[in-house]
N, C-alpha and C. Protein backbone atom coordinates (compact mmCIF):
# COMPACT_ATOMS: atom_id res chain seq x y z
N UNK A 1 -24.03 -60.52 -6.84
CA UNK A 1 -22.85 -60.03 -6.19
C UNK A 1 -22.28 -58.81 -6.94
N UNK A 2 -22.06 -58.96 -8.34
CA UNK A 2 -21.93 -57.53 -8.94
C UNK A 2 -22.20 -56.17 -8.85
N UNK A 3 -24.17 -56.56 -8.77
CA UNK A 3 -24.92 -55.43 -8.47
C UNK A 3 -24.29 -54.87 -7.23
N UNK A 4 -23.84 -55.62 -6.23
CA UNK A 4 -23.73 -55.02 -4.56
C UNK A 4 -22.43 -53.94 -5.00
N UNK A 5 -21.35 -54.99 -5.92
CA UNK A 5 -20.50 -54.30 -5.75
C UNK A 5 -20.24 -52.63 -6.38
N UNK A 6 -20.83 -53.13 -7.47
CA UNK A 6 -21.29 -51.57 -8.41
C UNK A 6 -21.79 -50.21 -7.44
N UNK A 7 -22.94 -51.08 -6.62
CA UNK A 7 -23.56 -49.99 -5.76
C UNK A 7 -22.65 -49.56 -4.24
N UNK A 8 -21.88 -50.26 -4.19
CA UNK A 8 -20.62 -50.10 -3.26
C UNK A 8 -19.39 -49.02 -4.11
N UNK A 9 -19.14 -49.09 -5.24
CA UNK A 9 -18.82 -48.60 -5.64
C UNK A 9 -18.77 -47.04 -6.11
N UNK A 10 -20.32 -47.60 -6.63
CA UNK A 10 -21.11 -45.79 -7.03
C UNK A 10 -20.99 -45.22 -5.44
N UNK A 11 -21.39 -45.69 -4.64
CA UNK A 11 -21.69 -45.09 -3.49
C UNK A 11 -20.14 -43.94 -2.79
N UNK A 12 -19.21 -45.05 -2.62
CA UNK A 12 -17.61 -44.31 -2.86
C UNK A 12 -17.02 -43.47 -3.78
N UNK A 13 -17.81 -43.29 -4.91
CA UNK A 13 -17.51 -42.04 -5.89
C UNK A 13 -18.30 -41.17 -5.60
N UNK A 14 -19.66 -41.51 -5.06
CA UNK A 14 -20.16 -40.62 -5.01
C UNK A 14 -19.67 -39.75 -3.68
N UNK A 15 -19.28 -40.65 -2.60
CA UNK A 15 -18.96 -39.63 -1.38
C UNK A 15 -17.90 -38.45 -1.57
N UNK A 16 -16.86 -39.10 -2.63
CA UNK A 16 -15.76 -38.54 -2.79
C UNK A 16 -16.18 -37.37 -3.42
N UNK A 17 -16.97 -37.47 -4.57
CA UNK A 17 -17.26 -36.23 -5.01
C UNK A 17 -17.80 -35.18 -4.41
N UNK A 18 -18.89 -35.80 -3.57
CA UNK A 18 -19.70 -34.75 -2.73
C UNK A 18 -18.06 -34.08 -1.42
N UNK A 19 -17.29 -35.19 -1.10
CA UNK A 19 -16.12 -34.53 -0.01
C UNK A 19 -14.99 -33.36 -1.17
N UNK A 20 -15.03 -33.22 -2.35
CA UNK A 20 -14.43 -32.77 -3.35
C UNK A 20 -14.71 -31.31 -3.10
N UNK A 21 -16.38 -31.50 -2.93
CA UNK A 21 -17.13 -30.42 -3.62
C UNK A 21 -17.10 -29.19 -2.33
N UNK A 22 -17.20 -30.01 -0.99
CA UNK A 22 -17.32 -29.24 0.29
C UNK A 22 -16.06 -28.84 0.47
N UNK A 23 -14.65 -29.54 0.51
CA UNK A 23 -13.44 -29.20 0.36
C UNK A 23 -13.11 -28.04 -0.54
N UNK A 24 -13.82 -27.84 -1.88
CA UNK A 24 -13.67 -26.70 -2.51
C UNK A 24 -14.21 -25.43 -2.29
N UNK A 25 -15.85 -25.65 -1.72
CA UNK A 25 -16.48 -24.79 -1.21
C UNK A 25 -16.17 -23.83 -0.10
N UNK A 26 -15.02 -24.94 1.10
CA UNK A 26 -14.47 -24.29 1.97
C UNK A 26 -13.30 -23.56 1.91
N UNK A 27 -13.01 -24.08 0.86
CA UNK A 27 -11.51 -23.38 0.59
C UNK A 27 -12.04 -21.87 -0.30
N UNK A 28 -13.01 -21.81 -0.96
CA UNK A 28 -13.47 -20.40 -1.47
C UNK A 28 -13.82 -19.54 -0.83
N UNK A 29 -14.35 -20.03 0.33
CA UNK A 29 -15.20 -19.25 1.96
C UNK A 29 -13.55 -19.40 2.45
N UNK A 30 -12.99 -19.41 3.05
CA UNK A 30 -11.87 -19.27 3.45
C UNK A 30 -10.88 -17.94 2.69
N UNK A 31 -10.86 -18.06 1.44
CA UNK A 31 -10.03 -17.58 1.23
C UNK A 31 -11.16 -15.61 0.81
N UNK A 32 -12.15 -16.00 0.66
CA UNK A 32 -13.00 -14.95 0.27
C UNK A 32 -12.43 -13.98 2.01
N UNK A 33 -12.90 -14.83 2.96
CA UNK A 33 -12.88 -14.55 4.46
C UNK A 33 -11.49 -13.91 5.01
N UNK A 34 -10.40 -14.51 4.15
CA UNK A 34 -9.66 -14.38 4.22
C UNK A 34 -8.88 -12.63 3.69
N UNK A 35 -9.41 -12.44 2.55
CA UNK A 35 -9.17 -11.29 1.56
C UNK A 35 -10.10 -10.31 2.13
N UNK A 36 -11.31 -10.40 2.73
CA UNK A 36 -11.83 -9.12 3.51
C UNK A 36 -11.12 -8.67 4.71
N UNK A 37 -10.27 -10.03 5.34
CA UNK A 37 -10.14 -9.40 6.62
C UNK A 37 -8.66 -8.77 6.35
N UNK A 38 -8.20 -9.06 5.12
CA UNK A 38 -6.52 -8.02 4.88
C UNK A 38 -7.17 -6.71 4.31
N UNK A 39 -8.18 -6.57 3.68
CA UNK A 39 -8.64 -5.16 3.49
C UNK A 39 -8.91 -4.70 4.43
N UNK A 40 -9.65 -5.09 5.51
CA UNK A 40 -9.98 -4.24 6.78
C UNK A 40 -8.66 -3.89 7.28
N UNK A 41 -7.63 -4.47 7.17
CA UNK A 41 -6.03 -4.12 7.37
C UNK A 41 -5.61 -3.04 7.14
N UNK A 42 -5.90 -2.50 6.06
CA UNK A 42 -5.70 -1.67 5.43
C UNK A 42 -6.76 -0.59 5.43
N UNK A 43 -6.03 0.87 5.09
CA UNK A 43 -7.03 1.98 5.19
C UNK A 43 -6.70 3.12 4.17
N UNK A 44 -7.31 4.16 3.88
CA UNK A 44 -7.10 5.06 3.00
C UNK A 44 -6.20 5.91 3.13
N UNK A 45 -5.05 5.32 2.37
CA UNK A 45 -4.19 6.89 2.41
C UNK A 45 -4.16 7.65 1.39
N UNK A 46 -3.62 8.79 2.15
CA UNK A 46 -3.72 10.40 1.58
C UNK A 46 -2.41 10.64 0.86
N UNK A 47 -2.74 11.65 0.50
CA UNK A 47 -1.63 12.31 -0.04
C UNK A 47 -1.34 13.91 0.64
N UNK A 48 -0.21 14.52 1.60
CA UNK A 48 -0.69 15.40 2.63
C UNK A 48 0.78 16.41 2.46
N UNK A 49 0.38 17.75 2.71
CA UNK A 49 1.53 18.43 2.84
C UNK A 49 1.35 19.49 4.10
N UNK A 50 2.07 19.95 4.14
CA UNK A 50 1.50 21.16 5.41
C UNK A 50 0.26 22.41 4.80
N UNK A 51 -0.54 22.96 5.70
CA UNK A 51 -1.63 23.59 5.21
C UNK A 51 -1.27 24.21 4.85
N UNK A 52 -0.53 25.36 5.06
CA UNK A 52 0.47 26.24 4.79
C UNK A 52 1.59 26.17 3.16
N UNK A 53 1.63 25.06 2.80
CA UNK A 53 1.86 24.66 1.99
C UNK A 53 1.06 25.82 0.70
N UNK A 54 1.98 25.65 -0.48
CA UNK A 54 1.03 26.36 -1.72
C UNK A 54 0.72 25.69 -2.93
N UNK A 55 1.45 24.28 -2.37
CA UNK A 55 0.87 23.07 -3.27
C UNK A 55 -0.73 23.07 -3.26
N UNK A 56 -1.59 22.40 -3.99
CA UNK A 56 -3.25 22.59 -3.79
C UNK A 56 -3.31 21.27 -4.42
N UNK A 57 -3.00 20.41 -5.29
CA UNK A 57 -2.92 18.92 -5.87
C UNK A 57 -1.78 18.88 -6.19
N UNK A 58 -1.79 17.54 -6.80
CA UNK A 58 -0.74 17.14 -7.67
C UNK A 58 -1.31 15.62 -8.22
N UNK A 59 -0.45 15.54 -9.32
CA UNK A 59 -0.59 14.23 -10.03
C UNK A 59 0.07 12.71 -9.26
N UNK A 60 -0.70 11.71 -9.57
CA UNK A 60 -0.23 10.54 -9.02
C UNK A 60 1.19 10.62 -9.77
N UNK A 61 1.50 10.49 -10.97
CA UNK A 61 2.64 10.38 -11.44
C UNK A 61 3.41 11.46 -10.78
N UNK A 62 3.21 13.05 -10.35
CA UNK A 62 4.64 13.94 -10.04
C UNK A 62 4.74 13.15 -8.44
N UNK A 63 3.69 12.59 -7.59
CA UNK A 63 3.73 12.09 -6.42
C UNK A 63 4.95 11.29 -6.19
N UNK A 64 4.79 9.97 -7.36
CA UNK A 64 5.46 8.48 -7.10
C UNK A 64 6.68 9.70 -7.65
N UNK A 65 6.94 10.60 -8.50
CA UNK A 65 8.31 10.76 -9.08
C UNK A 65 9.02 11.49 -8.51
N UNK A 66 8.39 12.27 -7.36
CA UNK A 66 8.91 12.70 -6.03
C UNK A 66 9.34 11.65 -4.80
N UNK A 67 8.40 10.66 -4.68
CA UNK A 67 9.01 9.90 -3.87
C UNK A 67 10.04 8.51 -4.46
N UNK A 68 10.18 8.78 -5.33
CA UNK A 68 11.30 7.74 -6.04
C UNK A 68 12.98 8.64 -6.49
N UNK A 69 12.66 10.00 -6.40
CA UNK A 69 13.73 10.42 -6.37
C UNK A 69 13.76 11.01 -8.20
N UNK A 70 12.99 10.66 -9.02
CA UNK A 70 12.74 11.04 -9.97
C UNK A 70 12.52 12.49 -10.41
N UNK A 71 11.99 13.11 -9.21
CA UNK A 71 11.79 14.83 -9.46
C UNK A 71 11.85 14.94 -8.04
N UNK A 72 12.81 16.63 -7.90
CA UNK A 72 12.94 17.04 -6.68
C UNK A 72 12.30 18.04 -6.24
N UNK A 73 11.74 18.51 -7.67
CA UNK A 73 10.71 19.86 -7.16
C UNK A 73 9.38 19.85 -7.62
N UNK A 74 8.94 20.59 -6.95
CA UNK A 74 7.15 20.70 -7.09
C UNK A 74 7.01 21.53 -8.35
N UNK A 75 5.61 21.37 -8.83
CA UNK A 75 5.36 21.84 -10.04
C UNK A 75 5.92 23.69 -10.07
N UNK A 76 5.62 24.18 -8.91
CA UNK A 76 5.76 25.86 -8.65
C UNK A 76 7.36 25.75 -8.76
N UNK A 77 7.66 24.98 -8.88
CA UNK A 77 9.65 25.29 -8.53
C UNK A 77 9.97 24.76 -7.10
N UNK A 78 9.17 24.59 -6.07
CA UNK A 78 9.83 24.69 -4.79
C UNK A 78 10.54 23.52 -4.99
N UNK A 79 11.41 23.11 -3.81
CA UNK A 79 12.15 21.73 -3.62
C UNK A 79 11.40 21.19 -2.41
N UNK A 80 11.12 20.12 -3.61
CA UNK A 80 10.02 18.68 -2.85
C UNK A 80 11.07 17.91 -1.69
N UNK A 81 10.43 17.68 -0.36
CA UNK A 81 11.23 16.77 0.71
C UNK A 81 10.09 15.71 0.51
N UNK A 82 10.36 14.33 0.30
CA UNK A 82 9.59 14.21 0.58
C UNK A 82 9.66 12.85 2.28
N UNK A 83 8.95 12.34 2.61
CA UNK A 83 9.15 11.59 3.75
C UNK A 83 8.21 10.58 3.78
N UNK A 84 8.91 9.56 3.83
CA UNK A 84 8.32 8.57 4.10
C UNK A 84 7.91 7.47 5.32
N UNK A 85 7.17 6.38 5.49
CA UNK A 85 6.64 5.72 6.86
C UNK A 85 7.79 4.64 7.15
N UNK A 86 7.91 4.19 8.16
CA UNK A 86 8.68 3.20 8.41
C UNK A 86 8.49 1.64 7.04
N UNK A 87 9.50 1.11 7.08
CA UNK A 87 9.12 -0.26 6.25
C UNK A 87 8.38 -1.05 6.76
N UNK A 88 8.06 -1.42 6.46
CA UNK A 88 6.73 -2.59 6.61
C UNK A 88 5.36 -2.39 7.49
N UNK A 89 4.98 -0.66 7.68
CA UNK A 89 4.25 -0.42 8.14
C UNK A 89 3.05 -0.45 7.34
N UNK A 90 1.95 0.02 7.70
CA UNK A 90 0.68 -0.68 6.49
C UNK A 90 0.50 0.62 5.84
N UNK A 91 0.54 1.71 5.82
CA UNK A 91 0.16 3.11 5.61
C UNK A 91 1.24 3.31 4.39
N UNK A 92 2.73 2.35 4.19
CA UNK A 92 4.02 2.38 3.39
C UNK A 92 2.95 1.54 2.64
N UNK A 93 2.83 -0.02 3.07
CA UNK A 93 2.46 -0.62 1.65
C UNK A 93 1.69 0.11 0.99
N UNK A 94 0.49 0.37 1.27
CA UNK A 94 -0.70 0.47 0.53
C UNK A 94 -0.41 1.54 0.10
N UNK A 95 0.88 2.68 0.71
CA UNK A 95 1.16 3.77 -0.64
C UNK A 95 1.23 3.24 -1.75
N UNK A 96 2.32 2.28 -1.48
CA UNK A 96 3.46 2.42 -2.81
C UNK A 96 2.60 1.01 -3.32
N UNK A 97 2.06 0.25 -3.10
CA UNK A 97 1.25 -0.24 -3.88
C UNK A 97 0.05 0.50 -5.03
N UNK A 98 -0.94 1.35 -4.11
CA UNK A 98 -1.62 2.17 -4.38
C UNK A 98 -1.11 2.58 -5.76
N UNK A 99 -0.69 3.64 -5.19
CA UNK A 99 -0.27 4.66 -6.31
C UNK A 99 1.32 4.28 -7.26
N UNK A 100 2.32 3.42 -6.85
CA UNK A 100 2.98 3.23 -7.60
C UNK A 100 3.34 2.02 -8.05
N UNK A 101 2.19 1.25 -7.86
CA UNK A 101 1.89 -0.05 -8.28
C UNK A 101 3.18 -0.89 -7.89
N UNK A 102 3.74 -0.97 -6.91
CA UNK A 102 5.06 -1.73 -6.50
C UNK A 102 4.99 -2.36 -4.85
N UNK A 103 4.93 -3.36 -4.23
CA UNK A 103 5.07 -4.44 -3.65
C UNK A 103 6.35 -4.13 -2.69
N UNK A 104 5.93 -4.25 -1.57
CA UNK A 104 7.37 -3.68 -0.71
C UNK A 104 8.62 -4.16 -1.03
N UNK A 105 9.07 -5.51 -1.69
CA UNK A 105 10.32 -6.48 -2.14
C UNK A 105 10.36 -5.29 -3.13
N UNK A 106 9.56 -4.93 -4.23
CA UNK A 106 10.21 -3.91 -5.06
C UNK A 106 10.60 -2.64 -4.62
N UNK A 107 9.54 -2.39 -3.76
CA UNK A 107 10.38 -1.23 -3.57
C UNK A 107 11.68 -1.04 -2.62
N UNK A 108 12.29 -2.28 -2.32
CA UNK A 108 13.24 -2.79 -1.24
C UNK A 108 14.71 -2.50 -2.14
N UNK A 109 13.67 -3.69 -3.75
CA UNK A 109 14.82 -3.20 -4.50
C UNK A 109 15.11 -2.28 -5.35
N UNK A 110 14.20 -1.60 -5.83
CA UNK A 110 14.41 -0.20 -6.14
C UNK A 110 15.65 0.73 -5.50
N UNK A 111 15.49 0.46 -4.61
CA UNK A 111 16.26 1.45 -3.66
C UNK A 111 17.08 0.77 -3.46
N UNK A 112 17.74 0.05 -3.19
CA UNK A 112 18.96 -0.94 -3.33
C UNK A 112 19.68 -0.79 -4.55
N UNK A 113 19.01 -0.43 -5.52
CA UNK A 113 19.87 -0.24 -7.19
C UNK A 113 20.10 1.07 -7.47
N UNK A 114 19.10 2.28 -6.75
CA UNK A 114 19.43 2.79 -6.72
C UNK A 114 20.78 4.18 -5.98
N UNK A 115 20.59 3.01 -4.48
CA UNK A 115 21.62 3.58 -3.62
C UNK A 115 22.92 3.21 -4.48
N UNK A 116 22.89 1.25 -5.10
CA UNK A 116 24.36 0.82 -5.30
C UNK A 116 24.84 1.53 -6.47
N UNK A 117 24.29 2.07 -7.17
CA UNK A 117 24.65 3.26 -8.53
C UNK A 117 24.52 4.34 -8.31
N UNK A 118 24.45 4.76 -6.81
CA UNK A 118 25.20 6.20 -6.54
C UNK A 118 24.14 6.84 -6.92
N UNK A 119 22.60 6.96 -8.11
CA UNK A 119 22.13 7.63 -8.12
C UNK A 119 20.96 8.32 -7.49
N UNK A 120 21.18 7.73 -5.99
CA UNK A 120 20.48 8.84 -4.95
C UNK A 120 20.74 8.14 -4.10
N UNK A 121 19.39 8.56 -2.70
CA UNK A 121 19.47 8.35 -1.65
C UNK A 121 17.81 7.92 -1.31
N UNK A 122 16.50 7.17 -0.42
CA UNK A 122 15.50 7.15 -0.44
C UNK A 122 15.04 8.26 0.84
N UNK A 123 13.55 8.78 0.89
CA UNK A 123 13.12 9.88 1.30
C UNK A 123 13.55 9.65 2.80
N UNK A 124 13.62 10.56 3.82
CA UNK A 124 13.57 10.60 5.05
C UNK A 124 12.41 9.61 5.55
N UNK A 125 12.69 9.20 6.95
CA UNK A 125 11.99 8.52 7.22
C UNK A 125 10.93 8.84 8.84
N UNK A 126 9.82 9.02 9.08
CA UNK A 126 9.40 8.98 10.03
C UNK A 126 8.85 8.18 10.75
N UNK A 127 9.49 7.89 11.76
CA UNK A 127 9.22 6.67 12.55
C UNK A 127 7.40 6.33 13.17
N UNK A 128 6.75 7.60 13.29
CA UNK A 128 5.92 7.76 13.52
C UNK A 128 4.52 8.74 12.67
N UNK A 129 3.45 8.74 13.37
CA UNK A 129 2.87 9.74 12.73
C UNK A 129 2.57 10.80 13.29
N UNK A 130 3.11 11.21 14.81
CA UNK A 130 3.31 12.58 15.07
C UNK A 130 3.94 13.05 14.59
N UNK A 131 5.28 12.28 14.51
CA UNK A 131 6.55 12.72 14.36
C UNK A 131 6.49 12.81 12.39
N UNK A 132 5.91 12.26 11.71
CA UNK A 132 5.58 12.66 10.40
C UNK A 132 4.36 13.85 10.37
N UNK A 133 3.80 14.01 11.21
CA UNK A 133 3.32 15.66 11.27
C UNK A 133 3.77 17.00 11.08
N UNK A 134 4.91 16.28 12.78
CA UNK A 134 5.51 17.15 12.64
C UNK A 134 6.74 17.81 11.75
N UNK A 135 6.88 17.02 10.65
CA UNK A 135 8.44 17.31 10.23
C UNK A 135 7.20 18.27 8.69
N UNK A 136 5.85 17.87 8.99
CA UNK A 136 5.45 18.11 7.59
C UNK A 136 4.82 19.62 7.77
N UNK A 137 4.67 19.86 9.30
CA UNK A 137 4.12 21.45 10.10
C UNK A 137 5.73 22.05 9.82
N UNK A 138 6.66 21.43 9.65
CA UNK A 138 7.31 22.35 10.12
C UNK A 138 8.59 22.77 9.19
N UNK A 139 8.39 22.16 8.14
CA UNK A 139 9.11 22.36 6.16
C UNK A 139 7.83 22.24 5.18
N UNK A 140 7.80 23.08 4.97
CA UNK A 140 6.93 23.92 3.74
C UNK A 140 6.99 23.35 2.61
N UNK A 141 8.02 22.51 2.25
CA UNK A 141 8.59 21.79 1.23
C UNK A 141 7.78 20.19 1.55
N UNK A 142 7.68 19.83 2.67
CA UNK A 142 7.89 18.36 2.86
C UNK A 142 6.44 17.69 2.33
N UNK A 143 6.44 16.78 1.97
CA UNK A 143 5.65 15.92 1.72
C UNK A 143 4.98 14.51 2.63
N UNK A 144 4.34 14.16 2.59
CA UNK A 144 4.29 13.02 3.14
C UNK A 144 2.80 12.14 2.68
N UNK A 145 2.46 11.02 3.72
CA UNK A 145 1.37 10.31 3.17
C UNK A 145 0.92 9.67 4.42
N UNK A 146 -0.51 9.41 4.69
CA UNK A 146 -0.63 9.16 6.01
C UNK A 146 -2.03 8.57 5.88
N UNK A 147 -2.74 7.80 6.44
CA UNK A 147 -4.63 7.39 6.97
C UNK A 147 -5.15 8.49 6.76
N UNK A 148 -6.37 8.59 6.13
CA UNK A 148 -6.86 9.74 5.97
C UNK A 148 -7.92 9.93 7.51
N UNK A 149 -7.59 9.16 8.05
CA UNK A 149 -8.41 9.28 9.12
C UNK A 149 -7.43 10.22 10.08
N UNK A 150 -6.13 10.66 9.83
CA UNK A 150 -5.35 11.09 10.66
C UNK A 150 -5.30 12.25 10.05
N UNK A 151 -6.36 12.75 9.11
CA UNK A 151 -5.66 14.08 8.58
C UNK A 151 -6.23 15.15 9.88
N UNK A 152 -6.19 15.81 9.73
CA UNK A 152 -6.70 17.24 10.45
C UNK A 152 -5.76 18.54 9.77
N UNK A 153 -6.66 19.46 10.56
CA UNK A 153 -6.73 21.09 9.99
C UNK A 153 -5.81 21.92 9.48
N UNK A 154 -4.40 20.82 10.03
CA UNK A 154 -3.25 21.20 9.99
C UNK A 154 -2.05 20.83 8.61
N UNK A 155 -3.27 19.70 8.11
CA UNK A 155 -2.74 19.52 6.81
C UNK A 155 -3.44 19.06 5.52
N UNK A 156 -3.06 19.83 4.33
CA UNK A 156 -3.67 19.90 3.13
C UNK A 156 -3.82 18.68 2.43
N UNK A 157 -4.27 17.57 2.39
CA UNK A 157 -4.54 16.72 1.11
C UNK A 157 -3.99 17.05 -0.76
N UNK A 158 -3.41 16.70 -1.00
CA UNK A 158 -3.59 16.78 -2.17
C UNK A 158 -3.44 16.13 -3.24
N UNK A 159 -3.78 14.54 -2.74
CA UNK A 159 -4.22 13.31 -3.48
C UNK A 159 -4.31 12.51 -2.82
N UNK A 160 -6.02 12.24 -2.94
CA UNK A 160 -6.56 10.93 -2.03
C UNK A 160 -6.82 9.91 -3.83
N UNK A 161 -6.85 8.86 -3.12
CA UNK A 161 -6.63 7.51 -4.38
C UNK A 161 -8.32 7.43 -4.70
């Protein structure tokens, strides 16, 4: 009677382990499955000014310190506009993730500490990406950031990640 029970026993550890092992397996395929399909979410953004523009690069750091309000002018002297995407659009995160290593809640509150201490204001905003074309065709100054799949002829790159 022992023996039965032992082997009744082993047999129930053993299922459990083997249900342990598939439970873990699926949860790695899941979450692997999971993390490709938020990258496909996401796409390459640029760094873009008008062609016309006499900017030709710039640094990730003068980028984020233009769009944080940190520097207002471009390396030549001009005065940097710069403009930014709606909140919680995907072309915003993966900027300000990207390049200024910050998480939309931060950059929510960034700008919240910095409005409540008076020491600025955050970039203009374009609701769209014509309409961020166009504000970037049409101030020489302005900046912006966009899919690099949306660039065309009309505007200069001058930091892809």
């Amino acid at each position: 009677m022992l023996r039965v029970e032992a082997l009744v026993q082993f047999r129930l550890e053993l299922s459990s382990m083997i249900m342990r092992r598939i439970h873990r397996v699926g949860l790695v395929s899941l979450a692997f499955s999971l993390a490709l399909g938020i990258r496909a979410a996401y796409a390459d953004v640029v760094v873009v000014v008008s062609a016309d523009s006499s900017i030709a690069n710039l640094s990730k750091a003068q980028i984020i310190d233009i769009f944080l309000s940190k520097r207002t002018r471009f390396p030549d002297g001009g005065n940097a506009v710069p403009i930014d995407q709606n909140e919680g659009s995907v072309a915003r995160d993966e900027f300000y993730l990207k390049f200024a290593s910050m998480a939309p809640a931060q950059v929510r509150a960034f700008w919240s500490k910095i409005i409540f201490t008076g020491r600025g204001q955050p970039p203009r905003i374009a609701g769209t990406v014509p309409e961020l074309k166009k504000l970037l065709l049409t101030s020489p100054n302005a900046i912006g950031y966009l899919d690099q799949s949306m660039v065309d002829s009309s505007l200069k790159v001058v930091l892809a990640p």
